[in-house]
PDB file of N, CA and C in Angstrom:
ATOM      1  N   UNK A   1       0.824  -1.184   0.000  1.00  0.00           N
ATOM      2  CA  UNK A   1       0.000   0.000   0.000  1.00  0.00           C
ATOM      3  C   UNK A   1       0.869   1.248   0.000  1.00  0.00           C
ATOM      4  N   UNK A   2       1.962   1.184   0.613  1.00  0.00           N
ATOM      5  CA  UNK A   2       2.427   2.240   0.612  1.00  0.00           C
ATOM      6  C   UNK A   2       3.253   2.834   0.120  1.00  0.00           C
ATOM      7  N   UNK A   3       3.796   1.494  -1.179  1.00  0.00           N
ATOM      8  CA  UNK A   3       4.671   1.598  -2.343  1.00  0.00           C
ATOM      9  C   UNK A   3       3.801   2.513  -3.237  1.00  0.00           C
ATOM     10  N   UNK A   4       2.371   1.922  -3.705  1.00  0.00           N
ATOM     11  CA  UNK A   4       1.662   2.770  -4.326  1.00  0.00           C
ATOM     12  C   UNK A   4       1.552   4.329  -4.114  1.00  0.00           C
ATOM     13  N   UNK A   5       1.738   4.571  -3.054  1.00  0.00           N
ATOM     14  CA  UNK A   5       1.493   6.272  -2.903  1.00  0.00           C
ATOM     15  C   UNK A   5       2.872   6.768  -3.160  1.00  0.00           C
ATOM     16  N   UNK A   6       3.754   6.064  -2.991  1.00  0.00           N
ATOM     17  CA  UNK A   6       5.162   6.424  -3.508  1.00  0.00           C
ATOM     18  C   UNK A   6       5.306   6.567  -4.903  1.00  0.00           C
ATOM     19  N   UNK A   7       4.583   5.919  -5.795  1.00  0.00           N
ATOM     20  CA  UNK A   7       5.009   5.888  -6.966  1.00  0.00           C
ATOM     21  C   UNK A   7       4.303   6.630  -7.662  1.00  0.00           C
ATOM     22  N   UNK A   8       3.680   7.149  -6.883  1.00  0.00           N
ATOM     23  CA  UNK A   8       2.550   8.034  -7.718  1.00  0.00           C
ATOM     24  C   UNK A   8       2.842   9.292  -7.969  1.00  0.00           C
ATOM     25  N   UNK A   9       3.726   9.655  -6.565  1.00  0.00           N
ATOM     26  CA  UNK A   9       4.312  11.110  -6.449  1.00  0.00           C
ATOM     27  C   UNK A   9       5.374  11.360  -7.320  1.00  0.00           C
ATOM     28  N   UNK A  10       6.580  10.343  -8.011  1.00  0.00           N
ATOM     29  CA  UNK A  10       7.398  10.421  -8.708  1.00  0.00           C
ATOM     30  C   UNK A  10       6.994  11.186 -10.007  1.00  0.00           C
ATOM     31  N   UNK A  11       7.918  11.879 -10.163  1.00  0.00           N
ATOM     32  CA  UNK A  11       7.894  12.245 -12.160  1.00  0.00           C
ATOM     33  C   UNK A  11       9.062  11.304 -12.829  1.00  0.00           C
ATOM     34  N   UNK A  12       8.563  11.244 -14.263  1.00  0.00           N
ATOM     35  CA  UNK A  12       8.963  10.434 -14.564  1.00  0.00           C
ATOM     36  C   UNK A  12      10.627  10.996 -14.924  1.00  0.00           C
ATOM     37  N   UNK A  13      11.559  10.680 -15.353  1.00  0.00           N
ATOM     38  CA  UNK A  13      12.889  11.387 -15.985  1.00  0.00           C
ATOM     39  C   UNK A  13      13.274  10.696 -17.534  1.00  0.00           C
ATOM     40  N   UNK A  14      13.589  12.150 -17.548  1.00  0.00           N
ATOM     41  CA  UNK A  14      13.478  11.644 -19.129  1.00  0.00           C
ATOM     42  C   UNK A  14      15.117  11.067 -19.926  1.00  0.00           C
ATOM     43  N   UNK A  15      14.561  10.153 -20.661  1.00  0.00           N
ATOM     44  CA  UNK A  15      15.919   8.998 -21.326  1.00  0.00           C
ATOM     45  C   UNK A  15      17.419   9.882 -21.529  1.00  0.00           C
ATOM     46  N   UNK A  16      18.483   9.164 -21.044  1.00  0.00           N
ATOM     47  CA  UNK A  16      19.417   9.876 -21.042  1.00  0.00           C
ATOM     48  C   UNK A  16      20.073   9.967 -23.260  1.00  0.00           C
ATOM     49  N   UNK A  17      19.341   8.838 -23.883  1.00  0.00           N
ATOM     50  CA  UNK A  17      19.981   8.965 -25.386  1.00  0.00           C
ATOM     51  C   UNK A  17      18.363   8.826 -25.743  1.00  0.00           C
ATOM     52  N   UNK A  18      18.476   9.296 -27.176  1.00  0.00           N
ATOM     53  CA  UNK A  18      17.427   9.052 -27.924  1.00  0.00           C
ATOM     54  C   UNK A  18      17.432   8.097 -28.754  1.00  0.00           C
ATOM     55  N   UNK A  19      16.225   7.637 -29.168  1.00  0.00           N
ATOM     56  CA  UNK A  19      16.248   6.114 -30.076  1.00  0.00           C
ATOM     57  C   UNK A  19      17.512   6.443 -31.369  1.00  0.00           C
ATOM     58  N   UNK A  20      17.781   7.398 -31.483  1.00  0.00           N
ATOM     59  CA  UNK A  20      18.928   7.309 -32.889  1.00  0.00           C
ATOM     60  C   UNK A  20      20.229   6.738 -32.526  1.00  0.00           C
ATOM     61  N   UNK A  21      20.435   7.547 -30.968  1.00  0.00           N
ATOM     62  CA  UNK A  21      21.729   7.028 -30.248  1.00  0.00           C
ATOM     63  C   UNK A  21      21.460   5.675 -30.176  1.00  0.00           C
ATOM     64  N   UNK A  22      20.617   4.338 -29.871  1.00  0.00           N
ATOM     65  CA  UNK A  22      20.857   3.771 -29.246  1.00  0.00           C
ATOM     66  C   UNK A  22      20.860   2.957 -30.918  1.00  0.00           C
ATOM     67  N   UNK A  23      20.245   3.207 -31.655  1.00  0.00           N
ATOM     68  CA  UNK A  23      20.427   2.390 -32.559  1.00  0.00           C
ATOM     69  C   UNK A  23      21.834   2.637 -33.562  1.00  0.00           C
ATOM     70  N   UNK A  24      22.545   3.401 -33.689  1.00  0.00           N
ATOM     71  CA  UNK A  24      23.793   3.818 -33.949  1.00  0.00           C
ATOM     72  C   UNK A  24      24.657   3.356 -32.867  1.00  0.00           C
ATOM     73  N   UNK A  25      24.229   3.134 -31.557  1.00  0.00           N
ATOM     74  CA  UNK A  25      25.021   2.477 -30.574  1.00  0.00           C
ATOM     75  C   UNK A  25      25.217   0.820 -31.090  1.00  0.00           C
ATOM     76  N   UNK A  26      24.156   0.186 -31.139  1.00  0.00           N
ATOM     77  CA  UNK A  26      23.890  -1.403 -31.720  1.00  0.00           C
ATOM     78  C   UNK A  26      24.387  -1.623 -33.118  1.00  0.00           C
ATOM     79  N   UNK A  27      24.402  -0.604 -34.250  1.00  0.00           N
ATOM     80  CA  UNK A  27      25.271  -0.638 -35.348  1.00  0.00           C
ATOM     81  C   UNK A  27      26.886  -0.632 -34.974  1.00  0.00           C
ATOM     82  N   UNK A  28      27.239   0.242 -34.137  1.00  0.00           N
ATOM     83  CA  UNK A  28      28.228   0.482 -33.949  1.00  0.00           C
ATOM     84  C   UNK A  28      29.343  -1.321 -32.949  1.00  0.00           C
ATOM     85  N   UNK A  29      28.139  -1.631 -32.032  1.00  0.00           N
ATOM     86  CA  UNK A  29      28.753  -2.659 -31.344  1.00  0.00           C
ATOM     87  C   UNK A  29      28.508  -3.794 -32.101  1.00  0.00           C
ATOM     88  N   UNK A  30      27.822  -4.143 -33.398  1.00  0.00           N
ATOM     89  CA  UNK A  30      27.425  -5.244 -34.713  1.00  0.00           C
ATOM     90  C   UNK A  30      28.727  -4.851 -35.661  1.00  0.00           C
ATOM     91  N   UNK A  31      29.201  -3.902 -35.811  1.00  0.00           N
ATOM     92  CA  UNK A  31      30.810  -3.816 -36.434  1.00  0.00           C
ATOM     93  C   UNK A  31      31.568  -4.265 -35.502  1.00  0.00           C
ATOM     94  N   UNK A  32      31.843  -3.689 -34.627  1.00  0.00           N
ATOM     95  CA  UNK A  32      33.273  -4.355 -33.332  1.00  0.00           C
ATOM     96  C   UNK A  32      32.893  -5.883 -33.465  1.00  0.00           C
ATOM     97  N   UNK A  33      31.960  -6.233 -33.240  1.00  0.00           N
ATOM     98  CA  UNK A  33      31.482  -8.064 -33.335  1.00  0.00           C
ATOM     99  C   UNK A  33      32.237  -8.770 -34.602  1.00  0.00           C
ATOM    100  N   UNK A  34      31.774  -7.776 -35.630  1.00  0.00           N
ATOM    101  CA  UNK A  34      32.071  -8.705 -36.780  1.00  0.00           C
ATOM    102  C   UNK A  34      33.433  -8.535 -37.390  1.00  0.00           C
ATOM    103  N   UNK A  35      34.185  -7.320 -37.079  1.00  0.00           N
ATOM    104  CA  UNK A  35      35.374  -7.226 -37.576  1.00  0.00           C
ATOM    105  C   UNK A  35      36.367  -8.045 -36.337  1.00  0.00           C
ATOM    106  N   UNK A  36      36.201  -8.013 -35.301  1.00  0.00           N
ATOM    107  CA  UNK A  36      36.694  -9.497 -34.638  1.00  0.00           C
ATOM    108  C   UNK A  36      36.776 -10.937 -35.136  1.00  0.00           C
ATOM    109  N   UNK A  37      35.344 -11.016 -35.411  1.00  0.00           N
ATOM    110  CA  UNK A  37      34.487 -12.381 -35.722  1.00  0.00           C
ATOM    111  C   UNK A  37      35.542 -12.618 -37.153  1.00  0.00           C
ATOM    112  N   UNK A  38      35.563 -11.884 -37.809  1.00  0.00           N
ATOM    113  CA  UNK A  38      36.359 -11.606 -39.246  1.00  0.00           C
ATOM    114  C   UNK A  38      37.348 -12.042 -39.099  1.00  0.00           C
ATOM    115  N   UNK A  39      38.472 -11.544 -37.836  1.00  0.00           N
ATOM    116  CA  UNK A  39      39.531 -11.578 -38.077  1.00  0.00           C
ATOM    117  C   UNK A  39      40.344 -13.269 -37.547  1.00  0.00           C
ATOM    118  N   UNK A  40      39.102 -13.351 -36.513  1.00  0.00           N
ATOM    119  CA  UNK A  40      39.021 -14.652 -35.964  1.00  0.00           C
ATOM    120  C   UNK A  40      38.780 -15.689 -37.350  1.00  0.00           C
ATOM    121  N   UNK A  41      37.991 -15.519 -37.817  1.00  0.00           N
ATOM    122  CA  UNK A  41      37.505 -16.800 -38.940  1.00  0.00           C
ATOM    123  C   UNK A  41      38.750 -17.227 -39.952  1.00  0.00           C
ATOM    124  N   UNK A  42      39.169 -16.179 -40.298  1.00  0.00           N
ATOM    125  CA  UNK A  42      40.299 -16.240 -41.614  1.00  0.00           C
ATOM    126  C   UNK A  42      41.857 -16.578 -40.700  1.00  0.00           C
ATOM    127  N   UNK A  43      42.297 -16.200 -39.726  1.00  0.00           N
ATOM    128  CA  UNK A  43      43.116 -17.668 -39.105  1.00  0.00           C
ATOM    129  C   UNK A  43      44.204 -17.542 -39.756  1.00  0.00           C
ATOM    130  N   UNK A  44      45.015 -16.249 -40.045  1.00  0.00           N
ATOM    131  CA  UNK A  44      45.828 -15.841 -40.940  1.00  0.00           C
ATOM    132  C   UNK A  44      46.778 -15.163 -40.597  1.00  0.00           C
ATOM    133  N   UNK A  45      48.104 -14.636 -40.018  1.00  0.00           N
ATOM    134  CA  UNK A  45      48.857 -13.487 -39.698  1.00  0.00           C
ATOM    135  C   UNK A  45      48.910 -12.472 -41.225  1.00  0.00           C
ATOM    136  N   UNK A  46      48.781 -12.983 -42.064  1.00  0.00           N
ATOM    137  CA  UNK A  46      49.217 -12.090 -42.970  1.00  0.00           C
ATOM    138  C   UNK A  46      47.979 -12.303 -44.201  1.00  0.00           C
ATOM    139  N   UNK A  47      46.781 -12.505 -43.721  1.00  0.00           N
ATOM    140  CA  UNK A  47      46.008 -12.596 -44.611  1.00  0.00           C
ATOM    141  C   UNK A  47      45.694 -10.977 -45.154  1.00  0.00           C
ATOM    142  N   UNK A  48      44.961 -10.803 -46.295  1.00  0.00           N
ATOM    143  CA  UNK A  48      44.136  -9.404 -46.762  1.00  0.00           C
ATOM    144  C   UNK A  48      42.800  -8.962 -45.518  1.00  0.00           C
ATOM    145  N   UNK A  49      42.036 -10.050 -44.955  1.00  0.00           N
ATOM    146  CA  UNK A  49      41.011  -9.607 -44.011  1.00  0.00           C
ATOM    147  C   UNK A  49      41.900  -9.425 -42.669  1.00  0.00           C
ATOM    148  N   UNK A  50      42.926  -9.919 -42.281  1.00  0.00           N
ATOM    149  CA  UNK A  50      43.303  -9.922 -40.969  1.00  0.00           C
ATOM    150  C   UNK A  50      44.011  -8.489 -40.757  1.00  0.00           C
ATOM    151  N   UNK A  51      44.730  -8.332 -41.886  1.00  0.00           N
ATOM    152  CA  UNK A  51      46.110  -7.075 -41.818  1.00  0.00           C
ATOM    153  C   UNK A  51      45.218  -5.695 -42.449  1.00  0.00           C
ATOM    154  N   UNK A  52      43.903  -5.970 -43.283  1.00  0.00           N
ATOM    155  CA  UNK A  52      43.650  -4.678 -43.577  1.00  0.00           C
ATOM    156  C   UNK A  52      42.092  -4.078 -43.628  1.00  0.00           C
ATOM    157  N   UNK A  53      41.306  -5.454 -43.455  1.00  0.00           N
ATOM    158  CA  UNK A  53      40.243  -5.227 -43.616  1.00  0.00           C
ATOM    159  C   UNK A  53      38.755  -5.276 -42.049  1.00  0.00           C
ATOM    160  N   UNK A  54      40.076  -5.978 -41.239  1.00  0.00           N
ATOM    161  CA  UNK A  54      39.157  -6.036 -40.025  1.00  0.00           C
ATOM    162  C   UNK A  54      39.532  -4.942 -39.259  1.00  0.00           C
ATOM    163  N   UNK A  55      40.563  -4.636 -39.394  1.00  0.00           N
ATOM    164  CA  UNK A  55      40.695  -3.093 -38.910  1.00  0.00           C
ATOM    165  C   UNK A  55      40.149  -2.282 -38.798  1.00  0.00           C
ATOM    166  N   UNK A  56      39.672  -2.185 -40.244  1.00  0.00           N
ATOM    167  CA  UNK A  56      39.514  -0.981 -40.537  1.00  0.00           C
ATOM    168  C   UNK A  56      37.620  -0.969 -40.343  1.00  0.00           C
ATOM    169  N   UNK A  57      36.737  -1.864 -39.955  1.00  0.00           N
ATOM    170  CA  UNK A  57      35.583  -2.255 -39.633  1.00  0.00           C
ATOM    171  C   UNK A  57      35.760  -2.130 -37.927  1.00  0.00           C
ATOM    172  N   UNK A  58      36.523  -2.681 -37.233  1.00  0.00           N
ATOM    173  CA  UNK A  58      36.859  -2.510 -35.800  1.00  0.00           C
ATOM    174  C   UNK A  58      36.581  -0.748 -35.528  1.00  0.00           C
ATOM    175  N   UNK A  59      37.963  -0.236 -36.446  1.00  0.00           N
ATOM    176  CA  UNK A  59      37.814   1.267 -35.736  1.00  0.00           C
ATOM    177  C   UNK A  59      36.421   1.753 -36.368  1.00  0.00           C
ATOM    178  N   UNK A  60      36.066   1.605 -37.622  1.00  0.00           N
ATOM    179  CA  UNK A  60      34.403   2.245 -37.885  1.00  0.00           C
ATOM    180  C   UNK A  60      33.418   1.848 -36.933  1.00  0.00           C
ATOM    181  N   UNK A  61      33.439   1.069 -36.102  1.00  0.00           N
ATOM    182  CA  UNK A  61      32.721   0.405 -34.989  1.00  0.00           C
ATOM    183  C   UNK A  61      33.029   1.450 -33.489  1.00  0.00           C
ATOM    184  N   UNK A  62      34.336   1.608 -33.119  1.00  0.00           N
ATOM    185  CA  UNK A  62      34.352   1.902 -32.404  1.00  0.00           C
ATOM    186  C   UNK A  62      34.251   3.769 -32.205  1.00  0.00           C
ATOM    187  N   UNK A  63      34.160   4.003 -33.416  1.00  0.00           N
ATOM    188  CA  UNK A  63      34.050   5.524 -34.155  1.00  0.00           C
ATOM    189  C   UNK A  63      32.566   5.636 -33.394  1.00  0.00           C
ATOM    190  N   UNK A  64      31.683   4.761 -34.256  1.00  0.00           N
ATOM    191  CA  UNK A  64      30.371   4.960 -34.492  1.00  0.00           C
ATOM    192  C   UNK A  64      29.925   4.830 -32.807  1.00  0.00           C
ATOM    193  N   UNK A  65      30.508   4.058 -32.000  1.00  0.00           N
ATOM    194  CA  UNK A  65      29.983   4.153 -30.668  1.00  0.00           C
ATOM    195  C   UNK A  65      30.177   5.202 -29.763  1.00  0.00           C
ATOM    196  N   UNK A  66      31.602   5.770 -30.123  1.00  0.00           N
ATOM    197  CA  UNK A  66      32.077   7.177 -29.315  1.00  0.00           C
ATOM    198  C   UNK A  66      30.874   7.941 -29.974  1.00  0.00           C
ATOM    199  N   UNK A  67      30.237   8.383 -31.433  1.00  0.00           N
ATOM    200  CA  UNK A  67      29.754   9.545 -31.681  1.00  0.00           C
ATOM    201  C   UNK A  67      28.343   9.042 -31.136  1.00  0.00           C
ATOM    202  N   UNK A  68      27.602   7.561 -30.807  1.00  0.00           N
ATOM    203  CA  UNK A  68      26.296   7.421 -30.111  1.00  0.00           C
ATOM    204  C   UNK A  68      26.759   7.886 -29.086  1.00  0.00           C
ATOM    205  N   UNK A  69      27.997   7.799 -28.229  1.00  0.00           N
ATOM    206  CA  UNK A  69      27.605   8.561 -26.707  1.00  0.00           C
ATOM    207  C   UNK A  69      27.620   9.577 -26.473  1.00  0.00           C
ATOM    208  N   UNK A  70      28.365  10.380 -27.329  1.00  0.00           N
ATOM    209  CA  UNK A  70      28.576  11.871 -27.343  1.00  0.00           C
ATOM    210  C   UNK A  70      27.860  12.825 -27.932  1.00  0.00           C
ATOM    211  N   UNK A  71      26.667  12.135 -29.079  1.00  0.00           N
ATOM    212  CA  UNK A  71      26.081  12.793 -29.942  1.00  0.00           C
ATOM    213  C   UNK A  71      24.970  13.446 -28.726  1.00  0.00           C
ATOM    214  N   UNK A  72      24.515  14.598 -28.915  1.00  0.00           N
ATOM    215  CA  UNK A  72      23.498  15.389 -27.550  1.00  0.00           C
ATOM    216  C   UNK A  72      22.578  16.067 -28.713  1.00  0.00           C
ATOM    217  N   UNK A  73      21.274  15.238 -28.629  1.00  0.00           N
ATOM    218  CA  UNK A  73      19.977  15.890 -29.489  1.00  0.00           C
ATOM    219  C   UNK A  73      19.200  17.294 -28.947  1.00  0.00           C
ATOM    220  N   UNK A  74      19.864  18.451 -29.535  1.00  0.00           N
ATOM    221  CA  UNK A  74      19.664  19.633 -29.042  1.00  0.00           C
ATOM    222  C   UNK A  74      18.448  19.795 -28.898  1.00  0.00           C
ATOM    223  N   UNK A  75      17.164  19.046 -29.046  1.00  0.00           N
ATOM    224  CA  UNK A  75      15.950  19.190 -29.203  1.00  0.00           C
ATOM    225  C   UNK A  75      15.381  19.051 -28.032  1.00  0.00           C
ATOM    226  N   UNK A  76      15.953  18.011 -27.150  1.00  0.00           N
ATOM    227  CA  UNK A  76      15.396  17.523 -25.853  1.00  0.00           C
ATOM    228  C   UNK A  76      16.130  17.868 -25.101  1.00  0.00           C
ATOM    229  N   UNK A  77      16.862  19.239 -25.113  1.00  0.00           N
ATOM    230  CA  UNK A  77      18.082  19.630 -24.135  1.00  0.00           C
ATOM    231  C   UNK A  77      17.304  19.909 -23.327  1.00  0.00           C
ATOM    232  N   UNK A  78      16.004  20.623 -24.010  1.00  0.00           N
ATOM    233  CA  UNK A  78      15.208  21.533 -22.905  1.00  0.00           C
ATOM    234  C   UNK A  78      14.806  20.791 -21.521  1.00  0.00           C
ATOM    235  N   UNK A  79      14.633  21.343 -20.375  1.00  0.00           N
ATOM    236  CA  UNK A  79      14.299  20.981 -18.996  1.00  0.00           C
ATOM    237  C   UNK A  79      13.080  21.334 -19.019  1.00  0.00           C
ATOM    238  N   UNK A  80      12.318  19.881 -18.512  1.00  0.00           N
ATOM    239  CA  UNK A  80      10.957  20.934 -18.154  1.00  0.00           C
ATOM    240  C   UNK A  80      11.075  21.478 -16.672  1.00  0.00           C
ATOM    241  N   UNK A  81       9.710  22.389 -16.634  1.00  0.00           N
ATOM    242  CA  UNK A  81       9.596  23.184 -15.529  1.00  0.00           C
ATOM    243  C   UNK A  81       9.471  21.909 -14.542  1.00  0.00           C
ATOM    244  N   UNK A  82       9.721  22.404 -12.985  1.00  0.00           N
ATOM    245  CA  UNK A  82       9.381  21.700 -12.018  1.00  0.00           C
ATOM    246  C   UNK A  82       8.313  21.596 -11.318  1.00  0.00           C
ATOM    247  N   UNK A  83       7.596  22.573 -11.619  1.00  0.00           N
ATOM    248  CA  UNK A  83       6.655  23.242 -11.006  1.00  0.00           C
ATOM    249  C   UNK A  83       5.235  22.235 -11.753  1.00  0.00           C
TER     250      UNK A  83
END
């Protein structure tokens, strides 16, 4: 009973990323996966996927995740009132 009156009084807070971040976040961690996964499969020190091509999918992965956390949607900067 007295959880209910607690939860009632709360406001809600609003999401710290927006759906673009999070899905540019999941693109971003589906590259790091696969340019691993890549480099793992081919089993090569000196193959073409190992020396030049998983690399370069790794850092676009890890690019794309720094700019989902950092990206700030000026739209929802706004605060609402408290009142």
């Amino acid at each position: 009973m007295v959880s209910r009156n607690r939860s009632r009084g709360r406001k809600k807070k609003p999401m710290i990323f927006s759906a673009w971040n999070y899905k540019i976040l999941a693109v971003g961690l589906l590259l790091v996966i696969v340019g691993f996964s890549a480099m793992y499969i081919e089993n090569e020190v000196k193959g073409f996927i190992s020396l030049y091509l998983s690399p370069v999918i790794i850092m676009t992965g890890y690019v794309s995740v720094i700019v989902a956390i950092l990206k700030h949607d000026r739209d929802s900067s706004a605060v609402p009132d408290e009142s």
